[in-house]
PDB file of N, CA and C in Angstrom:
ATOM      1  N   UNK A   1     141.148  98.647  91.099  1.00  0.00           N
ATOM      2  CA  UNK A   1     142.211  97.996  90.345  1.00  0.00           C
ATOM      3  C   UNK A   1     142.713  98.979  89.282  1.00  0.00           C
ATOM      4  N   UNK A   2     143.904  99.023  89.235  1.00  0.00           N
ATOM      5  CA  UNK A   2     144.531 100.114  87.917  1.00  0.00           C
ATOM      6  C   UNK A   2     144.283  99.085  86.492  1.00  0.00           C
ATOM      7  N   UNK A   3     144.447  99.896  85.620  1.00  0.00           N
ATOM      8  CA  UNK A   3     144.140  99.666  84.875  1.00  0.00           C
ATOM      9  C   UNK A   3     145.991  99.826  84.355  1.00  0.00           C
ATOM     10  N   UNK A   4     146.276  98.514  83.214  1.00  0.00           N
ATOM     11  CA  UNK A   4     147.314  98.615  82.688  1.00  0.00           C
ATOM     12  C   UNK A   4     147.833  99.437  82.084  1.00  0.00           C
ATOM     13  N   UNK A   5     147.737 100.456  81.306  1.00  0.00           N
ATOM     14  CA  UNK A   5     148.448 101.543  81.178  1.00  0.00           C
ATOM     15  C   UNK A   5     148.544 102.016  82.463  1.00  0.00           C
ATOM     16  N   UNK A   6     147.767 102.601  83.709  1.00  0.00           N
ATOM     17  CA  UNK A   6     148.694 103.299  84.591  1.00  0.00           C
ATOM     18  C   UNK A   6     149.369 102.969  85.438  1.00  0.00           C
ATOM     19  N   UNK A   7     149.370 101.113  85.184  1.00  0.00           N
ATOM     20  CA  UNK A   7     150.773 100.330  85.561  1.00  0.00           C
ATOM     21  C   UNK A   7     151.942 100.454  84.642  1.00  0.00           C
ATOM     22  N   UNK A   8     152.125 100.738  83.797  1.00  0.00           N
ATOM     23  CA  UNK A   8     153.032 101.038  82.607  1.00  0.00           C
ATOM     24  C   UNK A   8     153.217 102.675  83.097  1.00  0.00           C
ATOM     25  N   UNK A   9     152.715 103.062  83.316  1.00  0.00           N
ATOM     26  CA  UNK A   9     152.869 105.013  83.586  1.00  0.00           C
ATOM     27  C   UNK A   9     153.905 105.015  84.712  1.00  0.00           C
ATOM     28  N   UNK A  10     153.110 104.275  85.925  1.00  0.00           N
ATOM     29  CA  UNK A  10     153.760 104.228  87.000  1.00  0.00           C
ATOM     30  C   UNK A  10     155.783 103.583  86.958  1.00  0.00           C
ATOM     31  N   UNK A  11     155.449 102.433  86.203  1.00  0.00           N
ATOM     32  CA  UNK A  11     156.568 101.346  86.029  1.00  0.00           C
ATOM     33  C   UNK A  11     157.843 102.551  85.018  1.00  0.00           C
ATOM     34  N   UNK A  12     156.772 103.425  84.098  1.00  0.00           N
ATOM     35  CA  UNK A  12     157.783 104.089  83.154  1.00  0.00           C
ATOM     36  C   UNK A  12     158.647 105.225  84.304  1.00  0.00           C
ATOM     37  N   UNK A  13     157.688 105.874  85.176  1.00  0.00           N
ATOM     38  CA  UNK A  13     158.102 106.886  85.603  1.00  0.00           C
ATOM     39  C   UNK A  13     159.359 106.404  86.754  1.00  0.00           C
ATOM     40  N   UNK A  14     158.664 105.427  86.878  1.00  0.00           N
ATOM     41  CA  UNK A  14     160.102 104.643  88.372  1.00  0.00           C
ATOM     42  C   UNK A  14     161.373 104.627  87.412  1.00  0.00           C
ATOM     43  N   UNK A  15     161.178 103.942  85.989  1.00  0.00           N
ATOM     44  CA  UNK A  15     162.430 104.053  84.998  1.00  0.00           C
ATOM     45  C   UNK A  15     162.962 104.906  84.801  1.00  0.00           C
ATOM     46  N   UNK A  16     162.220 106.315  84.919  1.00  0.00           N
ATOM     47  CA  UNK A  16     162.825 107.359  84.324  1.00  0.00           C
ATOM     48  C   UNK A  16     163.663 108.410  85.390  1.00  0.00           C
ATOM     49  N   UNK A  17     162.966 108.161  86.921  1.00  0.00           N
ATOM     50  CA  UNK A  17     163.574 108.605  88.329  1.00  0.00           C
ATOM     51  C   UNK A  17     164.846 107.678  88.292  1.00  0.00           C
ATOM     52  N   UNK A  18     164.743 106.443  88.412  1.00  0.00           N
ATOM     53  CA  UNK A  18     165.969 105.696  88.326  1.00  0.00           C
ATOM     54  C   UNK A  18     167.200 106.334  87.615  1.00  0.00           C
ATOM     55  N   UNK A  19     167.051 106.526  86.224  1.00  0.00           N
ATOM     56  CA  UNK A  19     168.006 106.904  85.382  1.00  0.00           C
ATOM     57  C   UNK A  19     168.360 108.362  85.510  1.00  0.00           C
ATOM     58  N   UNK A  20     167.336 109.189  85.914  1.00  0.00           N
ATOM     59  CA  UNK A  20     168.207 110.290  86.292  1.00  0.00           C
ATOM     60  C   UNK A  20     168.937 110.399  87.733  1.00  0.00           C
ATOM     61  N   UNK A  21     168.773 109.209  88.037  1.00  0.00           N
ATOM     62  CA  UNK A  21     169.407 109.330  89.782  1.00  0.00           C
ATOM     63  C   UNK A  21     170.701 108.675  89.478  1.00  0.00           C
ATOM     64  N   UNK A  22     170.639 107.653  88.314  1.00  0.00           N
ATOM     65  CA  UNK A  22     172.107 107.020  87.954  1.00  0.00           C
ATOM     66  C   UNK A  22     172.877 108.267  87.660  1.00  0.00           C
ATOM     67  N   UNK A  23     172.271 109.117  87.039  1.00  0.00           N
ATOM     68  CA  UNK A  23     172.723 110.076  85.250  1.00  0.00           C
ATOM     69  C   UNK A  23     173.739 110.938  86.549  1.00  0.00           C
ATOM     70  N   UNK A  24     173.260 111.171  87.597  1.00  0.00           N
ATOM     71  CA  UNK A  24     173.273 112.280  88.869  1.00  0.00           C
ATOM     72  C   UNK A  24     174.152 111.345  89.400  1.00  0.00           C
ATOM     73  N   UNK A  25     174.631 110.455  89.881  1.00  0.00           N
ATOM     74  CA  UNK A  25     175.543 109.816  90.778  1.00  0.00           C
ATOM     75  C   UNK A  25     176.488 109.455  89.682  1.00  0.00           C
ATOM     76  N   UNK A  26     176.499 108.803  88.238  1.00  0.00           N
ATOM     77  CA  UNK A  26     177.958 109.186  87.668  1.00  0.00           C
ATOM     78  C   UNK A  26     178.823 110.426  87.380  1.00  0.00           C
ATOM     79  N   UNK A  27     178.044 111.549  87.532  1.00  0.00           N
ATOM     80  CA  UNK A  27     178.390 112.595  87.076  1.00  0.00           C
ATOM     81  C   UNK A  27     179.017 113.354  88.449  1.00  0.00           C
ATOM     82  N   UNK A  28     178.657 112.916  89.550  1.00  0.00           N
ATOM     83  CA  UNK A  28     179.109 113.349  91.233  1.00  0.00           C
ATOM     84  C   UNK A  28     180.419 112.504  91.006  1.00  0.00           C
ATOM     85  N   UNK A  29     180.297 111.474  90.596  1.00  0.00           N
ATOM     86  CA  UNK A  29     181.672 110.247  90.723  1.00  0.00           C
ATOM     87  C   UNK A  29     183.066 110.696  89.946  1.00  0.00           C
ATOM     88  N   UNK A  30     182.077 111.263  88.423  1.00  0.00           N
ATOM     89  CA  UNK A  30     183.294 111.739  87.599  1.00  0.00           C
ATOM     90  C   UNK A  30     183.820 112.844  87.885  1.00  0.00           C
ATOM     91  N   UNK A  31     183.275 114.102  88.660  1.00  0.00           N
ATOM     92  CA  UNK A  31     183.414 115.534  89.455  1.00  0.00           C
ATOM     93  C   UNK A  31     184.398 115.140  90.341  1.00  0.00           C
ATOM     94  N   UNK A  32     183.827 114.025  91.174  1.00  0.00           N
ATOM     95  CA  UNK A  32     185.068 113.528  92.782  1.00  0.00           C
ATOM     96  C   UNK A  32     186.489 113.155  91.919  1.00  0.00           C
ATOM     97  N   UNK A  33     186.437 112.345  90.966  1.00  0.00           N
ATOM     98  CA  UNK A  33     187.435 112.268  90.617  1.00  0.00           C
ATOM     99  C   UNK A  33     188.487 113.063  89.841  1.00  0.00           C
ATOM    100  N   UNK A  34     187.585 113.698  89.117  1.00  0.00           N
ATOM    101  CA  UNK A  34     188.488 115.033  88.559  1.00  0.00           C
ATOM    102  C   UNK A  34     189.217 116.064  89.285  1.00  0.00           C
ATOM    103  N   UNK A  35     188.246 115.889  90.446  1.00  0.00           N
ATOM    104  CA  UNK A  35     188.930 117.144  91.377  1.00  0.00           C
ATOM    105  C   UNK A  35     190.051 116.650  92.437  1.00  0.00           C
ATOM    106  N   UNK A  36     189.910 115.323  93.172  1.00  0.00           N
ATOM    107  CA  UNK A  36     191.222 114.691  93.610  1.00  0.00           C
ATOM    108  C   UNK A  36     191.977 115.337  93.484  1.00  0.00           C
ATOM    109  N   UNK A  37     193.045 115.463  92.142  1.00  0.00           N
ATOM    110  CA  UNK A  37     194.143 115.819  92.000  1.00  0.00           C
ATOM    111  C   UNK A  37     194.350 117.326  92.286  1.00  0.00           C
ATOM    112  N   UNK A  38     193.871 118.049  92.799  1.00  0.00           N
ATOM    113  CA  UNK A  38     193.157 119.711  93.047  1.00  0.00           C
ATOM    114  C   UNK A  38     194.055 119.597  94.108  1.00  0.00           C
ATOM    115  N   UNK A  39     194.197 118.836  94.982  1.00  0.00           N
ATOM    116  CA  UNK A  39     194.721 119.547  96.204  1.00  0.00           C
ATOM    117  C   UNK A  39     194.205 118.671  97.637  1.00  0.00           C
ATOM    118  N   UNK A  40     192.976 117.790  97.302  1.00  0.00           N
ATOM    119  CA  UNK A  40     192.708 117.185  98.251  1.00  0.00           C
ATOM    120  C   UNK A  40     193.561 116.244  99.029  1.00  0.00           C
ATOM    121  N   UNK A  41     193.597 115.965 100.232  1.00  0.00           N
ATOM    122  CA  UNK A  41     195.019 115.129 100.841  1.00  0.00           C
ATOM    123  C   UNK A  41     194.365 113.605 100.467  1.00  0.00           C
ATOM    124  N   UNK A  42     195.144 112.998 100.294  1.00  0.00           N
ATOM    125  CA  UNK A  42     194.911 111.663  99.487  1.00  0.00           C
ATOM    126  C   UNK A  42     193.657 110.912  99.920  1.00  0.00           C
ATOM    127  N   UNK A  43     193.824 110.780 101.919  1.00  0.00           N
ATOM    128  CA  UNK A  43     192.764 110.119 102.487  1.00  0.00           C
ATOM    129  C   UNK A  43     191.836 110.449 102.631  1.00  0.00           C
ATOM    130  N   UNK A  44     191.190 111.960 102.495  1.00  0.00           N
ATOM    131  CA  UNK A  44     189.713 113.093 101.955  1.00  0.00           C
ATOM    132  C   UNK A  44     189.698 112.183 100.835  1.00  0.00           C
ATOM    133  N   UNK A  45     190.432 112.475 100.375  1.00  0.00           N
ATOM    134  CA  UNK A  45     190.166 112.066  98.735  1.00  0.00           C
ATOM    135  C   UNK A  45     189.364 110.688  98.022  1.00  0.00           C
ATOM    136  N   UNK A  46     190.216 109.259  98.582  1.00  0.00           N
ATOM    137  CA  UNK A  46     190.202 108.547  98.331  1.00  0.00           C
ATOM    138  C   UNK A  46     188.303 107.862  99.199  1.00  0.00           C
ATOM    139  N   UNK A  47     188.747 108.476 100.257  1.00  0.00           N
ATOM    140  CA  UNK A  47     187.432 108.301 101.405  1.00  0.00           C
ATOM    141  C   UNK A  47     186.270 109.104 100.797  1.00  0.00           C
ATOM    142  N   UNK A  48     186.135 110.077  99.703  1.00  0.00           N
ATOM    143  CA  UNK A  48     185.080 110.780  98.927  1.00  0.00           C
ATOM    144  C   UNK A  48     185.051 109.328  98.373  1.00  0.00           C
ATOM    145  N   UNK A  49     185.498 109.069  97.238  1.00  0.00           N
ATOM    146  CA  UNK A  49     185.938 109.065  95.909  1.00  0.00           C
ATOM    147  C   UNK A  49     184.896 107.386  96.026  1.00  0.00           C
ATOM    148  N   UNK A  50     185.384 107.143  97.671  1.00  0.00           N
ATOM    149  CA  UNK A  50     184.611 105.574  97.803  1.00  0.00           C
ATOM    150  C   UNK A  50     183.046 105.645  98.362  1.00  0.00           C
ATOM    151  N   UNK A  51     182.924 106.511  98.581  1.00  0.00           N
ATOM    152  CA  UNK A  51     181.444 107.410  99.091  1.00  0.00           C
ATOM    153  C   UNK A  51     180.847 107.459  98.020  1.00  0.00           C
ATOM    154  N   UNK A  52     181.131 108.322  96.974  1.00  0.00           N
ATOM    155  CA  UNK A  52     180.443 108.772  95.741  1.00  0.00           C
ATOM    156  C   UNK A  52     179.721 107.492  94.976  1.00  0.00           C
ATOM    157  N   UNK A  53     181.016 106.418  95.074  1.00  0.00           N
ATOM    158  CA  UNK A  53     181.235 105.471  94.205  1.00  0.00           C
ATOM    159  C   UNK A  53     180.220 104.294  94.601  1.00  0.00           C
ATOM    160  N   UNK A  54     180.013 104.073  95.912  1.00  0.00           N
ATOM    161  CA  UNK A  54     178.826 103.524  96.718  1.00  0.00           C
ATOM    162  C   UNK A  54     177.225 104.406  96.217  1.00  0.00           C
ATOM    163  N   UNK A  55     177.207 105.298  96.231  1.00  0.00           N
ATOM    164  CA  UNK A  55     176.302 105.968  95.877  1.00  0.00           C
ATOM    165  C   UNK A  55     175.681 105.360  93.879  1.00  0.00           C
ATOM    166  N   UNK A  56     176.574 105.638  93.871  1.00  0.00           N
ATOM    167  CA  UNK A  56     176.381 105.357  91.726  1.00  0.00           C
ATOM    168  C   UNK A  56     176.433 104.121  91.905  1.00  0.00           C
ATOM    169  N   UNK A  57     176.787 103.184  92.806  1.00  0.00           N
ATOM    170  CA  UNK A  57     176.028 101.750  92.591  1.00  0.00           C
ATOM    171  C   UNK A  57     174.729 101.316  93.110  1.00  0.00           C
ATOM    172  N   UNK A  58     175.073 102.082  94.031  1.00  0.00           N
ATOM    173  CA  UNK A  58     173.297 102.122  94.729  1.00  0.00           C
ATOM    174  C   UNK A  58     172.152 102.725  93.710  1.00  0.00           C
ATOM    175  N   UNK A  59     172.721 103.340  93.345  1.00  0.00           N
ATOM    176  CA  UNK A  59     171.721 104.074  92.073  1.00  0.00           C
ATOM    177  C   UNK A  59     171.830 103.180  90.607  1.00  0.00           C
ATOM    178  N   UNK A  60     172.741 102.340  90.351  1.00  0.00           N
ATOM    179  CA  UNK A  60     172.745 101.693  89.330  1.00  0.00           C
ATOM    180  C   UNK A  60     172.201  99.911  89.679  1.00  0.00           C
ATOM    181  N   UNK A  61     171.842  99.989  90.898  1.00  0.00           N
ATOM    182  CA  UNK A  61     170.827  98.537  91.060  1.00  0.00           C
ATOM    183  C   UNK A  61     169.609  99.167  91.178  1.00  0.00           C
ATOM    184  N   UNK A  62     169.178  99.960  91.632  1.00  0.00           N
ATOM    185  CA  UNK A  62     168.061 100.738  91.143  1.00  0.00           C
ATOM    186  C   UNK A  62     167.689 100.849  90.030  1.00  0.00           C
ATOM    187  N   UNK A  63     168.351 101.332  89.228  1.00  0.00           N
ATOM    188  CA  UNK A  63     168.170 101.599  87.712  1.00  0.00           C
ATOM    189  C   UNK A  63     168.035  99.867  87.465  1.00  0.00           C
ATOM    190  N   UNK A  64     169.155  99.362  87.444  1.00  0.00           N
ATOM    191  CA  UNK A  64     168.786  97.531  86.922  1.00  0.00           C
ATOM    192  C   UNK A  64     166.910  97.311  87.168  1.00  0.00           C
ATOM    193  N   UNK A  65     166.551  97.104  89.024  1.00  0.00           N
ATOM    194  CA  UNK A  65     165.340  97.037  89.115  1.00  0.00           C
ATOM    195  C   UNK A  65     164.211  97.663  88.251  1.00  0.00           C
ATOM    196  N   UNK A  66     164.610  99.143  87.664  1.00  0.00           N
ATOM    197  CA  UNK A  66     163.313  99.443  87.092  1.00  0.00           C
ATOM    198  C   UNK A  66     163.419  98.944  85.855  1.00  0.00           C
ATOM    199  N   UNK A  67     164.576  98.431  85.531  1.00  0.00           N
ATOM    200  CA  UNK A  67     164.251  97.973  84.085  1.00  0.00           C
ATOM    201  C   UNK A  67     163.925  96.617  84.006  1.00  0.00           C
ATOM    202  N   UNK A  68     164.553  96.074  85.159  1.00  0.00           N
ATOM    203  CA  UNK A  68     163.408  94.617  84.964  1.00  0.00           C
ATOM    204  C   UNK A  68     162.313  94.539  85.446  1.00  0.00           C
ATOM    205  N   UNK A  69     161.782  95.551  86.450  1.00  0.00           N
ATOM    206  CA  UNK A  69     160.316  95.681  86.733  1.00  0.00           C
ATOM    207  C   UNK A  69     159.550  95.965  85.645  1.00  0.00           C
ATOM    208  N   UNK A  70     159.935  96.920  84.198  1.00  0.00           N
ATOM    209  CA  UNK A  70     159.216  97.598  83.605  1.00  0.00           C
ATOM    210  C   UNK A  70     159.648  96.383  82.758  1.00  0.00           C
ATOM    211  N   UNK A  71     160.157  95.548  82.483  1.00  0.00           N
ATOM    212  CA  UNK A  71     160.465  94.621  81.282  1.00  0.00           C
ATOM    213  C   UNK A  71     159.522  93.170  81.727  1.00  0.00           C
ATOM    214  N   UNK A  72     159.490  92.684  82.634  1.00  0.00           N
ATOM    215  CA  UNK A  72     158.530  91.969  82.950  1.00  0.00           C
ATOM    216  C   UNK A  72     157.358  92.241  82.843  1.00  0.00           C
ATOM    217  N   UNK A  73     156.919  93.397  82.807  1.00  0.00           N
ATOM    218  CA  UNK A  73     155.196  94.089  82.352  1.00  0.00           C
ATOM    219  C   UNK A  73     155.855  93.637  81.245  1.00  0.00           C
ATOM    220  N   UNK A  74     155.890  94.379  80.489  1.00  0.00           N
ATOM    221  CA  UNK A  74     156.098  94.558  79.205  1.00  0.00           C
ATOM    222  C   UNK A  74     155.977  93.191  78.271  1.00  0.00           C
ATOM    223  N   UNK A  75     156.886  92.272  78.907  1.00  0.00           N
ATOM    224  CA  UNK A  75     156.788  90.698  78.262  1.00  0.00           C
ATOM    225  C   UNK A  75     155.944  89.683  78.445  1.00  0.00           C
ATOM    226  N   UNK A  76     156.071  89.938  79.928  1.00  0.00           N
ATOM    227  CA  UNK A  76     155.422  89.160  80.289  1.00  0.00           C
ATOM    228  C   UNK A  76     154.056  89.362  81.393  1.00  0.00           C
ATOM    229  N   UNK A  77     153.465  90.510  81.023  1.00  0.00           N
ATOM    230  CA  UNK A  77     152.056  91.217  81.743  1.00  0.00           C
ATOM    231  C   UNK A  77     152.478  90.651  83.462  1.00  0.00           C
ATOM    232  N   UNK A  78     153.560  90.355  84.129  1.00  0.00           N
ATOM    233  CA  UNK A  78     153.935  90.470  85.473  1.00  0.00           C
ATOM    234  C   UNK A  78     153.825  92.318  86.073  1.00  0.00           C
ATOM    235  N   UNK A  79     152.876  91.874  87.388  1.00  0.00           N
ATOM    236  CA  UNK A  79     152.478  93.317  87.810  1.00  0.00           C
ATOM    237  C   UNK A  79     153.296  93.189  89.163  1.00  0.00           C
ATOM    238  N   UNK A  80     154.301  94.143  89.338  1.00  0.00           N
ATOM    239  CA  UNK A  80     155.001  94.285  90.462  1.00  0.00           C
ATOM    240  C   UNK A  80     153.965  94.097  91.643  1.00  0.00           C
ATOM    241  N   UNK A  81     154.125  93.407  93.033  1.00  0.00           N
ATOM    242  CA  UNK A  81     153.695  92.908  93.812  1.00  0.00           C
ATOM    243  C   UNK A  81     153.497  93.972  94.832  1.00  0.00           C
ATOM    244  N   UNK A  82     154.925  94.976  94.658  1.00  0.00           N
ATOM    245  CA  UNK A  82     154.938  95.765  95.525  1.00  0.00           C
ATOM    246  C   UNK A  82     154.770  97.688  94.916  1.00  0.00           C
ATOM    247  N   UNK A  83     153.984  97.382  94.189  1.00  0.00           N
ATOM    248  CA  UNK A  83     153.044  98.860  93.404  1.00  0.00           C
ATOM    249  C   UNK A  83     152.393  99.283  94.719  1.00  0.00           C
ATOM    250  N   UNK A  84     152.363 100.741  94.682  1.00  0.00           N
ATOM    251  CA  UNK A  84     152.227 101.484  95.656  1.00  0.00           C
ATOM    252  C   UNK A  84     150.420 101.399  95.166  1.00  0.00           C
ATOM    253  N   UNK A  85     149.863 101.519  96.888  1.00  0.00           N
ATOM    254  CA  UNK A  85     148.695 101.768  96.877  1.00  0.00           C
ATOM    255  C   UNK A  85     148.017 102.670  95.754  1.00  0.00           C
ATOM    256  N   UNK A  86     146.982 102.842  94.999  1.00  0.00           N
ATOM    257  CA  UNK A  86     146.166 103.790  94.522  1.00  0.00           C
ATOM    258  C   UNK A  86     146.227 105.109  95.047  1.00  0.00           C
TER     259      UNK A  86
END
């Protein structure tokens, strides 16, 4: 059985992969869009632009999950069900 801090270690570190995977898919989103106007033909463009943009939401329900995974420890000593084996 882990012991609660290295359920909190584990729960912090999923928080902290999360947020740099958001930090990394807004920053691809704001790049796609800056560059659009560069020269790309509208339908490249627009067909990135909805790619990227799928991506930074996929990464921003991720991010949601670790923060309510790690906020339910936190409040309420709830131990994710689905914590990776030892």
């Amino acid at each position: 059985m882990r012991s609660l801090e290295e359920i909190n270690q584990i729960l912090v570190d999923d928080l902290e992969r999360a947020t740099r995977e958001f930090r990394i898919a807004a920053a691809a989103l704001r790049g796609v869009i800056d560059d659009v106007p560069s020269g790309l033909p509208a339908q490249d463009g627009s067909f990135l632009i909805e790619k990227v943009a799928k991506a930074k939401m996929r990464a921003m329900a991720d991010l949601r999950r670790a923060i309510h995974r790690h906020s339910e420890f936190l409040f309420k000593q709830k131990i994710p069900e689905d914590l990776p084996d030892e």
